[in-house]
PDB file of N, CA and C in Angstrom:
ATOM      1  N   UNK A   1       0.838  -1.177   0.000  1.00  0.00           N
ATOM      2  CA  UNK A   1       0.000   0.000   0.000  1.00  0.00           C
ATOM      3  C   UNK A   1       0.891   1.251   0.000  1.00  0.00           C
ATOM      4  N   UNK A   2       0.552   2.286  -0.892  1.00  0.00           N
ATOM      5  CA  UNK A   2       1.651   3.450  -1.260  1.00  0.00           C
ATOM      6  C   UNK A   2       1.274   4.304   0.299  1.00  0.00           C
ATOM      7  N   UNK A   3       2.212   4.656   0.671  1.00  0.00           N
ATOM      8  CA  UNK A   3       2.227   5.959   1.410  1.00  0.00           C
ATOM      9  C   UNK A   3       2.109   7.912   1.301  1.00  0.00           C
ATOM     10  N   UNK A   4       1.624   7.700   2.135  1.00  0.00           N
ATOM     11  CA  UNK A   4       1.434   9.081   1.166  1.00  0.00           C
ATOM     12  C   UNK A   4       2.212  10.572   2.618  1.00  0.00           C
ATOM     13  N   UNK A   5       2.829  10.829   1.715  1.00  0.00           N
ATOM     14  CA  UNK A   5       3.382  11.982   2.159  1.00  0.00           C
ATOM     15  C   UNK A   5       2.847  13.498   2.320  1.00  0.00           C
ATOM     16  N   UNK A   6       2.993  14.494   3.032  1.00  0.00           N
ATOM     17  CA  UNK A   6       2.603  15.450   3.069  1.00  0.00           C
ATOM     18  C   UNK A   6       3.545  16.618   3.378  1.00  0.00           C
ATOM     19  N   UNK A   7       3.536  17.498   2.432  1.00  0.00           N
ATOM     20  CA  UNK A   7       4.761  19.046   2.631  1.00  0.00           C
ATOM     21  C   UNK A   7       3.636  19.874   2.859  1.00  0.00           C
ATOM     22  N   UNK A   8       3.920  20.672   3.800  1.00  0.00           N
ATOM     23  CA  UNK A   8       3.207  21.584   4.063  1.00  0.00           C
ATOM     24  C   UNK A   8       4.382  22.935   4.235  1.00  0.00           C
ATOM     25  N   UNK A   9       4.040  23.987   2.926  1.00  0.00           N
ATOM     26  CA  UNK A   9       4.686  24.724   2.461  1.00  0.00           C
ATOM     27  C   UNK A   9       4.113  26.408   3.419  1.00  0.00           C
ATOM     28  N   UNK A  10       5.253  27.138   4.315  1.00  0.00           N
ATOM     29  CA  UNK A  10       4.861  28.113   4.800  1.00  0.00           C
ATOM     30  C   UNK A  10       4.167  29.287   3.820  1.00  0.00           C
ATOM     31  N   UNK A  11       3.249  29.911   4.857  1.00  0.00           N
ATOM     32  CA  UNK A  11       2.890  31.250   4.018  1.00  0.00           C
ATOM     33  C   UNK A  11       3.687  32.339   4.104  1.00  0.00           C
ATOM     34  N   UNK A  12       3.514  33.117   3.174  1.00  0.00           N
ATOM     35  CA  UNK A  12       4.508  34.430   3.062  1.00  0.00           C
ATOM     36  C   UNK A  12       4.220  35.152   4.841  1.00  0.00           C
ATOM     37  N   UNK A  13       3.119  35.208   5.494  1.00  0.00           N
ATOM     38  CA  UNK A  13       3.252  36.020   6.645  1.00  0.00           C
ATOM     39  C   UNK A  13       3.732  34.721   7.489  1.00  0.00           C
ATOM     40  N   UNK A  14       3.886  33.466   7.578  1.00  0.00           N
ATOM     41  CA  UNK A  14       4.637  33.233   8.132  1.00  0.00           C
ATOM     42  C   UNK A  14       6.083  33.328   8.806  1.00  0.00           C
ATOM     43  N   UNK A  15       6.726  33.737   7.612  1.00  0.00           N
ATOM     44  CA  UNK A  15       7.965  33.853   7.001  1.00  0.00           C
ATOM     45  C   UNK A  15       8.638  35.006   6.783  1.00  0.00           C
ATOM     46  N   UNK A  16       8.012  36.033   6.827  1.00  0.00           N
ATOM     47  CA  UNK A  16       7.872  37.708   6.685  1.00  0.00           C
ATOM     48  C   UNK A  16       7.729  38.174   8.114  1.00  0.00           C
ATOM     49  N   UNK A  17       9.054  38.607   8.983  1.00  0.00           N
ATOM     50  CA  UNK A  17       9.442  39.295  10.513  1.00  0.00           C
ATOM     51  C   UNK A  17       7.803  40.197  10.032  1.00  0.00           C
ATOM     52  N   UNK A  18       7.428  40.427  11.730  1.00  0.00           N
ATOM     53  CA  UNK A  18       6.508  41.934  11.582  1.00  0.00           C
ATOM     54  C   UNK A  18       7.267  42.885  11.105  1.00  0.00           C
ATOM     55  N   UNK A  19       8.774  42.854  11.786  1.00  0.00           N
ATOM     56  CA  UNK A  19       9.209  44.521  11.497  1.00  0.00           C
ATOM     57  C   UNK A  19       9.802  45.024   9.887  1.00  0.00           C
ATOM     58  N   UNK A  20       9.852  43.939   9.332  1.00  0.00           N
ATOM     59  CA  UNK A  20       9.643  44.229   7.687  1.00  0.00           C
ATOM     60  C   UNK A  20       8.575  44.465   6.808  1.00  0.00           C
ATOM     61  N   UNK A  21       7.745  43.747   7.665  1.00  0.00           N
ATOM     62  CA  UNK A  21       6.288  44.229   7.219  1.00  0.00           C
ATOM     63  C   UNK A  21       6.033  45.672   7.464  1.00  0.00           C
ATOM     64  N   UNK A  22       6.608  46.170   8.929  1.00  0.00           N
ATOM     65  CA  UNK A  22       6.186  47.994   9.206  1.00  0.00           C
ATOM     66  C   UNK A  22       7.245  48.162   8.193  1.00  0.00           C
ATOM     67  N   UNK A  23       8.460  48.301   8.194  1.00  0.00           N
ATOM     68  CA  UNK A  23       9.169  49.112   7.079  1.00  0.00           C
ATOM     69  C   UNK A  23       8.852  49.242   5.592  1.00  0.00           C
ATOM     70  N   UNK A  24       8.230  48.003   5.255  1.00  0.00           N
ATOM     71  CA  UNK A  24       7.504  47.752   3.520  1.00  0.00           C
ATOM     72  C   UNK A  24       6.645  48.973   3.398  1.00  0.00           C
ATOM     73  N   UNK A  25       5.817  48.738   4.639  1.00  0.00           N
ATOM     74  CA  UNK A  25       4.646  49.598   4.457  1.00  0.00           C
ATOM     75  C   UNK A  25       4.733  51.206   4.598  1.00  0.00           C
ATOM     76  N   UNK A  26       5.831  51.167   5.680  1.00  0.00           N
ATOM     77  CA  UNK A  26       6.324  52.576   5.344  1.00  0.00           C
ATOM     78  C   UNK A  26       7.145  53.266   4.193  1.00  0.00           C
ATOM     79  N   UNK A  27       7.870  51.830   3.615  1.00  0.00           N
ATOM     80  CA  UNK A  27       8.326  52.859   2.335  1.00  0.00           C
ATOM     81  C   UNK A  27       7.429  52.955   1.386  1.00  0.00           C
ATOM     82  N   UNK A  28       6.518  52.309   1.009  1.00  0.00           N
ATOM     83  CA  UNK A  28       5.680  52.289  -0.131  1.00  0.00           C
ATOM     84  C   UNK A  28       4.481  53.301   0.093  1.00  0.00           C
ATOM     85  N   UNK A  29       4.171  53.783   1.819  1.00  0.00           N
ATOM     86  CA  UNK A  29       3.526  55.118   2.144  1.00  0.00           C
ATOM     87  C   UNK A  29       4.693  55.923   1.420  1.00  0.00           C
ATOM     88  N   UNK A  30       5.798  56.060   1.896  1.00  0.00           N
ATOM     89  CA  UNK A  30       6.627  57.300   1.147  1.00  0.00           C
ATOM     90  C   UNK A  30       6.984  57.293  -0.126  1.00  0.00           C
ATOM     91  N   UNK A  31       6.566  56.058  -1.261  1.00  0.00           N
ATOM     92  CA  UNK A  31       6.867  56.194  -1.834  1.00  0.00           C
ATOM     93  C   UNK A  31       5.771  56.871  -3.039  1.00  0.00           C
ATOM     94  N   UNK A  32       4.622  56.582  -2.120  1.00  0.00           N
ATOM     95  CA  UNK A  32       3.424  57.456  -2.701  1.00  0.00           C
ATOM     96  C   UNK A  32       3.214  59.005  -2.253  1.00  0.00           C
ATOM     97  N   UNK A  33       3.330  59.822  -1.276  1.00  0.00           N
ATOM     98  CA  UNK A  33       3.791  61.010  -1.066  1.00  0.00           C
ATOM     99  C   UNK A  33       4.955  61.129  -2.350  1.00  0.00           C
ATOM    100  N   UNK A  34       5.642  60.682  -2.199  1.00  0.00           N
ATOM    101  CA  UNK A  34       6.970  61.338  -2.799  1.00  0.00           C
ATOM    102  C   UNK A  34       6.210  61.637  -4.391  1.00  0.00           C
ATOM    103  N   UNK A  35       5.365  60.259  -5.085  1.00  0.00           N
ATOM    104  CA  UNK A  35       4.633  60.498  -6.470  1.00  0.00           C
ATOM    105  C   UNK A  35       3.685  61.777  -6.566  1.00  0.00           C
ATOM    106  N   UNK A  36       2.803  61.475  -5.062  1.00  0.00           N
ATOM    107  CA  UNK A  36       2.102  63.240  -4.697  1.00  0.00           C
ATOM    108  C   UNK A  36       2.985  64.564  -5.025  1.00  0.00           C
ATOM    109  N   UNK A  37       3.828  64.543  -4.329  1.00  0.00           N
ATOM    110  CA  UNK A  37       4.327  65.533  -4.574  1.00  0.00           C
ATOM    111  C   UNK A  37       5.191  66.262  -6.213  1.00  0.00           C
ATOM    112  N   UNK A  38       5.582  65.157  -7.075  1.00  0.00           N
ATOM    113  CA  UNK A  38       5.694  64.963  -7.919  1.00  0.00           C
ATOM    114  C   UNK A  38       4.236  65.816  -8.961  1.00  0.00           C
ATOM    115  N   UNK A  39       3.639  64.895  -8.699  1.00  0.00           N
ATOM    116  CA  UNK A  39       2.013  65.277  -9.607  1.00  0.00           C
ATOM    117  C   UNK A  39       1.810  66.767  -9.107  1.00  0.00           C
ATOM    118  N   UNK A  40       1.985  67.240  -7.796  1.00  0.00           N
ATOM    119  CA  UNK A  40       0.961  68.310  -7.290  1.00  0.00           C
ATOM    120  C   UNK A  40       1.862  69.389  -7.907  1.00  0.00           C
ATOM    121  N   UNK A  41       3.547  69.419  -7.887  1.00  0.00           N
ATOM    122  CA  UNK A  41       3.967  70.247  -8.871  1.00  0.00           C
ATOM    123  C   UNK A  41       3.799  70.030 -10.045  1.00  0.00           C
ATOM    124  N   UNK A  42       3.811  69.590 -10.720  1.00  0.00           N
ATOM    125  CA  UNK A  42       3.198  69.552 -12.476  1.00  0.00           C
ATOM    126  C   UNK A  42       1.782  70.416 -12.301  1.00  0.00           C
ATOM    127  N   UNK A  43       0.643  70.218 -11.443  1.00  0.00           N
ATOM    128  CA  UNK A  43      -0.487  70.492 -11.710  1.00  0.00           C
ATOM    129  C   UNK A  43       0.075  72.150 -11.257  1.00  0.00           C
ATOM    130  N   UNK A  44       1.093  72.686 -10.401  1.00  0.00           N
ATOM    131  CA  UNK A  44       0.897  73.578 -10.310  1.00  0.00           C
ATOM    132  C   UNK A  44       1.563  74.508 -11.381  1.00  0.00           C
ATOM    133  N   UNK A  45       2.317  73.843 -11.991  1.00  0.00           N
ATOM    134  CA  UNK A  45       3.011  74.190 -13.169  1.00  0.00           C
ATOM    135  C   UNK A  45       2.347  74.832 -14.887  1.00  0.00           C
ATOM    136  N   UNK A  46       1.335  73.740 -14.450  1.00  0.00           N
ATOM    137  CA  UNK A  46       0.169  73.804 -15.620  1.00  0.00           C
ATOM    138  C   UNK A  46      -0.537  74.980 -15.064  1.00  0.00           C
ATOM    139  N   UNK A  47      -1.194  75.017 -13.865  1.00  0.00           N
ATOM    140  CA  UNK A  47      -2.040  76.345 -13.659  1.00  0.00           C
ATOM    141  C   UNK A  47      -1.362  77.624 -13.699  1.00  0.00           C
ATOM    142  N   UNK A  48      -0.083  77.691 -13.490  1.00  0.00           N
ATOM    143  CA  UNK A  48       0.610  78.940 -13.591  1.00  0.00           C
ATOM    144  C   UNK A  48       0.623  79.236 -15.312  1.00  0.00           C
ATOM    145  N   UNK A  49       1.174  77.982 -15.954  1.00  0.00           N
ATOM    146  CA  UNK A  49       1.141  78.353 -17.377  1.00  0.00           C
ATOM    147  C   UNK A  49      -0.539  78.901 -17.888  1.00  0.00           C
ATOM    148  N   UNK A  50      -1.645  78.307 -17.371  1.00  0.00           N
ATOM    149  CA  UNK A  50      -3.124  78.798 -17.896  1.00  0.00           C
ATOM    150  C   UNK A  50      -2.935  80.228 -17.017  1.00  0.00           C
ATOM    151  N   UNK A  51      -2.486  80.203 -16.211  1.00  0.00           N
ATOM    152  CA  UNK A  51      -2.744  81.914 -15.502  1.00  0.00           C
ATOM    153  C   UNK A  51      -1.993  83.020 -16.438  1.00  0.00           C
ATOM    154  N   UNK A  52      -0.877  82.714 -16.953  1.00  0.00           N
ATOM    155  CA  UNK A  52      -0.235  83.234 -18.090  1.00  0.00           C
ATOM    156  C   UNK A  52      -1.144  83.314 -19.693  1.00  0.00           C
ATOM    157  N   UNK A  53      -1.478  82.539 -19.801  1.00  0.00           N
ATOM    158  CA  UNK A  53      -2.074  82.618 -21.201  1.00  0.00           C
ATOM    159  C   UNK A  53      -3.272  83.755 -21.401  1.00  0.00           C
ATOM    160  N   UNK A  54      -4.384  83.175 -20.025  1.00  0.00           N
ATOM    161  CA  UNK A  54      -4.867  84.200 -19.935  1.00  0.00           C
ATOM    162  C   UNK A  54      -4.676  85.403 -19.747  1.00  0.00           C
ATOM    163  N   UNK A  55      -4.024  86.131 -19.162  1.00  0.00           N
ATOM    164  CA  UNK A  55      -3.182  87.356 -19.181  1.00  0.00           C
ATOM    165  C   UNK A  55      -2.763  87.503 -20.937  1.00  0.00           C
ATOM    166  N   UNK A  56      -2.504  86.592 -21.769  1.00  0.00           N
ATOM    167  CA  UNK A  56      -2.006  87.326 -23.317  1.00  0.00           C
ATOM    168  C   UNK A  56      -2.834  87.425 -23.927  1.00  0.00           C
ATOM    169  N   UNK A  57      -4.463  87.175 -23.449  1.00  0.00           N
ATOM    170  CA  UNK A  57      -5.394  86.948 -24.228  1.00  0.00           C
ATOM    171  C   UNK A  57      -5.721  88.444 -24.380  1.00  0.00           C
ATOM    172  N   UNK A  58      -5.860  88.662 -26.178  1.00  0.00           N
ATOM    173  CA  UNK A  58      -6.311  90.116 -26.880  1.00  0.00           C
ATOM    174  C   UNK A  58      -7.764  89.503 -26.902  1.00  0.00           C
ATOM    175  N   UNK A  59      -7.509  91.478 -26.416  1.00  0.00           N
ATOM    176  CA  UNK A  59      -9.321  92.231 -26.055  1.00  0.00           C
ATOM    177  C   UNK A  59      -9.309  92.697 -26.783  1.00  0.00           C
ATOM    178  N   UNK A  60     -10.713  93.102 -27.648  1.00  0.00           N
ATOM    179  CA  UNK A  60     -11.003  93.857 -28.902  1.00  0.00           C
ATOM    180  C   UNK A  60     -11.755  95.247 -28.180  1.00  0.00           C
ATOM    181  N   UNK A  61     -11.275  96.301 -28.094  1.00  0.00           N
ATOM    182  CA  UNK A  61     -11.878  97.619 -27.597  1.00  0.00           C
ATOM    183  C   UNK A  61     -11.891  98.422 -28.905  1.00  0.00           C
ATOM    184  N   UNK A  62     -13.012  98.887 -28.779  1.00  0.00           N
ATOM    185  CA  UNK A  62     -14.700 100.072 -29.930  1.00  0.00           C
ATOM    186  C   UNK A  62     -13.583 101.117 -29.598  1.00  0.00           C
ATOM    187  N   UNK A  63     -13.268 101.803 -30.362  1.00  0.00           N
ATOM    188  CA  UNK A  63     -12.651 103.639 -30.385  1.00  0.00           C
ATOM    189  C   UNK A  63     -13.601 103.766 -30.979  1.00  0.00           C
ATOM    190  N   UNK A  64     -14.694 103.946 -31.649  1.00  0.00           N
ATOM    191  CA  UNK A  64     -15.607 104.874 -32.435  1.00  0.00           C
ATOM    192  C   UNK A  64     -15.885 105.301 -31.328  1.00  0.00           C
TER     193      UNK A  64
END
């Protein structure tokens, strides 16, 4: 009669310290701020350039 064997293979949080788990999670928080901050200058970059344009925009003024 065959025998039958069994592996029982750990899970990743087994195997994964807590305190790598806080550091993961803290760099990948900073590593999303850091993309924030990234994006929020571009967007402010763009609104300064529309605040400019408008300012070159020709007005048509009546002398009669």
């Amino acid at each position: 009669m065959p025998k039958e064997v069994k592996i029982r293979i750990p899970t990743p949080n087994e195997v994964v310290p807590e305190e790598f788990k806080s550091h993961m999670l803290n760099a990948y928080k900073e590593f999303l701020l850091a993309m924030r901050s990234l994006i929020d200058e571009s967007l402010k970059k763009i609104e300064e350039l529309e605040a400019k344009e408008k300012k070159k925009e020709i007005k048509k003024i009546d002398v009669s």
